[in-house]
C-alpha atoms as a PDB file:
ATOM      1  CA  UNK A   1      96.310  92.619 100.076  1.00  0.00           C
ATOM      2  CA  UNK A   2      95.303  96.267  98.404  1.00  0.00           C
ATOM      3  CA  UNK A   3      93.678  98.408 100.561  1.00  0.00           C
ATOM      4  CA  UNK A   4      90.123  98.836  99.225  1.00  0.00           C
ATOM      5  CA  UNK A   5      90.370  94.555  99.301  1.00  0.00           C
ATOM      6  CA  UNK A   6      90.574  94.843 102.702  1.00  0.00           C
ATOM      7  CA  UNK A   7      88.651  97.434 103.678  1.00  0.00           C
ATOM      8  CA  UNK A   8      85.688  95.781 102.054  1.00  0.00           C
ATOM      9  CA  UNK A   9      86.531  92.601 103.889  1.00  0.00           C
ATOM     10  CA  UNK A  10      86.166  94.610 107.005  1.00  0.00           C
ATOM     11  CA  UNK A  11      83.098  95.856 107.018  1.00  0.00           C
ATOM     12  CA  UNK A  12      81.276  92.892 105.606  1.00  0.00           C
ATOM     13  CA  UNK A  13      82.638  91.470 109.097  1.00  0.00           C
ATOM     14  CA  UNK A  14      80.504  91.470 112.080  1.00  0.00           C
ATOM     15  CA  UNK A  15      81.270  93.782 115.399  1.00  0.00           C
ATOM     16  CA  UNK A  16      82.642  90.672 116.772  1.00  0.00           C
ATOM     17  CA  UNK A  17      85.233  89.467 114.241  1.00  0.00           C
ATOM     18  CA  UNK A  18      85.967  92.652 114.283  1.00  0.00           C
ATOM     19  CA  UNK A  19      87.107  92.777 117.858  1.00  0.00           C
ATOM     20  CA  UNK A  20      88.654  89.485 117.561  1.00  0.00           C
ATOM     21  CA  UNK A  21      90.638  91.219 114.277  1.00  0.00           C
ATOM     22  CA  UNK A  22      91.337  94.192 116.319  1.00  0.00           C
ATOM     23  CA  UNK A  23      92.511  92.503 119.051  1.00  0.00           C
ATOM     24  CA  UNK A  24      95.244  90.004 116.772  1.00  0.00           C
ATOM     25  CA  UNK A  25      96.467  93.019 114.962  1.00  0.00           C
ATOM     26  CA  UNK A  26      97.352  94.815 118.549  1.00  0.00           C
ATOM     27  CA  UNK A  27      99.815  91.661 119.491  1.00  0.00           C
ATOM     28  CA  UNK A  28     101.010  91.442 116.279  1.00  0.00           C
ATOM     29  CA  UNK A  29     102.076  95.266 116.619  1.00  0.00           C
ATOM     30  CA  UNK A  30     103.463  94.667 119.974  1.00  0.00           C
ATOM     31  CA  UNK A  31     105.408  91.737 118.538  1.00  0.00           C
ATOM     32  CA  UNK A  32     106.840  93.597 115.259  1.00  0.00           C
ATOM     33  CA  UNK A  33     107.561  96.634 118.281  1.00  0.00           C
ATOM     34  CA  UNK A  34     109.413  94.389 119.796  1.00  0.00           C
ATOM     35  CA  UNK A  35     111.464  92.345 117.435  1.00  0.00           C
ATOM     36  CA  UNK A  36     112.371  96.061 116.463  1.00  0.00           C
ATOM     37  CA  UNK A  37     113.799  96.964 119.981  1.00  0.00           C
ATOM     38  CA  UNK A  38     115.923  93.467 119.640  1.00  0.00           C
ATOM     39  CA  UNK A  39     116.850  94.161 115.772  1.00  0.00           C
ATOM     40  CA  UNK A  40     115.260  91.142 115.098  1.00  0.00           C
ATOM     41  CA  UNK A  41     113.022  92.869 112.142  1.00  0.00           C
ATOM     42  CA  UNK A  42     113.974  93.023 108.749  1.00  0.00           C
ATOM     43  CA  UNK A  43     110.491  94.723 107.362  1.00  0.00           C
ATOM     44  CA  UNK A  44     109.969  97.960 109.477  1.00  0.00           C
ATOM     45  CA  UNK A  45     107.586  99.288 106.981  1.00  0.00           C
ATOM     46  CA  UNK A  46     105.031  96.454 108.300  1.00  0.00           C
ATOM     47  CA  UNK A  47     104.691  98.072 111.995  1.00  0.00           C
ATOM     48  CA  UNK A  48     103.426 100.942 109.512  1.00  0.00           C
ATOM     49  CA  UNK A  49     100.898  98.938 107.761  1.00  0.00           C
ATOM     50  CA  UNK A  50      99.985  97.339 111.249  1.00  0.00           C
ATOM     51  CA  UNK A  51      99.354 100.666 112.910  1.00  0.00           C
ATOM     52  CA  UNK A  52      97.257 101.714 109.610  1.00  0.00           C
ATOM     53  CA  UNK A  53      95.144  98.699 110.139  1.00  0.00           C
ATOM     54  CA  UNK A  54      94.139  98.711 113.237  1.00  0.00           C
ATOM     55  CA  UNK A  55      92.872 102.438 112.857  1.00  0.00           C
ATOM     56  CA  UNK A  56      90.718 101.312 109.884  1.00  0.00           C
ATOM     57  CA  UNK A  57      89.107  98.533 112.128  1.00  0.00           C
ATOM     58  CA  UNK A  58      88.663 101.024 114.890  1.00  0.00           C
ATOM     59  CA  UNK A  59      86.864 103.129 111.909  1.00  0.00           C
ATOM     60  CA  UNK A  60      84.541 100.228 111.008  1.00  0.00           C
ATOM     61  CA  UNK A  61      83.840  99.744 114.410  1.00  0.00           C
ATOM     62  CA  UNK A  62      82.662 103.068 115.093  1.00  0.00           C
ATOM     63  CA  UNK A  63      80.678 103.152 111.897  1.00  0.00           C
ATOM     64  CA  UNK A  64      78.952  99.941 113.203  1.00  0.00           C
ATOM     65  CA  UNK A  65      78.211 101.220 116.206  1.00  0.00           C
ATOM     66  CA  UNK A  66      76.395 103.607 115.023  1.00  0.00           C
ATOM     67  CA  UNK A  67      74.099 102.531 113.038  1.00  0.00           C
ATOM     68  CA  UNK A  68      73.054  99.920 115.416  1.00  0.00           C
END
């Protein structure tokens, strides 16, 4: 998914799903760290693209914040 795709898809999310988004991205980072350590991961451009995603949910969530 481009980047502007998903950005957009972020902030028409609620402060909820956004948690709840937050919060999968976070295991799946520990995961991908992980599998790393092991040299069980073949991609290890996606922890990259993890870490990048959950500071743009972060973003929206402070954004939402406050405005509300």
């Amino acid at each position: 998914m481009k980047t502007k795709e998903y950005r957009d898809e972020l902030k028409n999310k609620s402060a909820e799903e956004l948690k709840v988004e937050l919060e999968n991205a976070k295991k799946e980072l520990f995961n991908l760290r992980f599998q790393n350590a092991t040299n069980q991961l073949d991609n290890t451009a996606r922890i990259t693209q993890v870490r990048k995603n959950i500071a743009r949910i972060n973003t929206i969530l402070v954004q939402k914040t406050k405005e509300a």
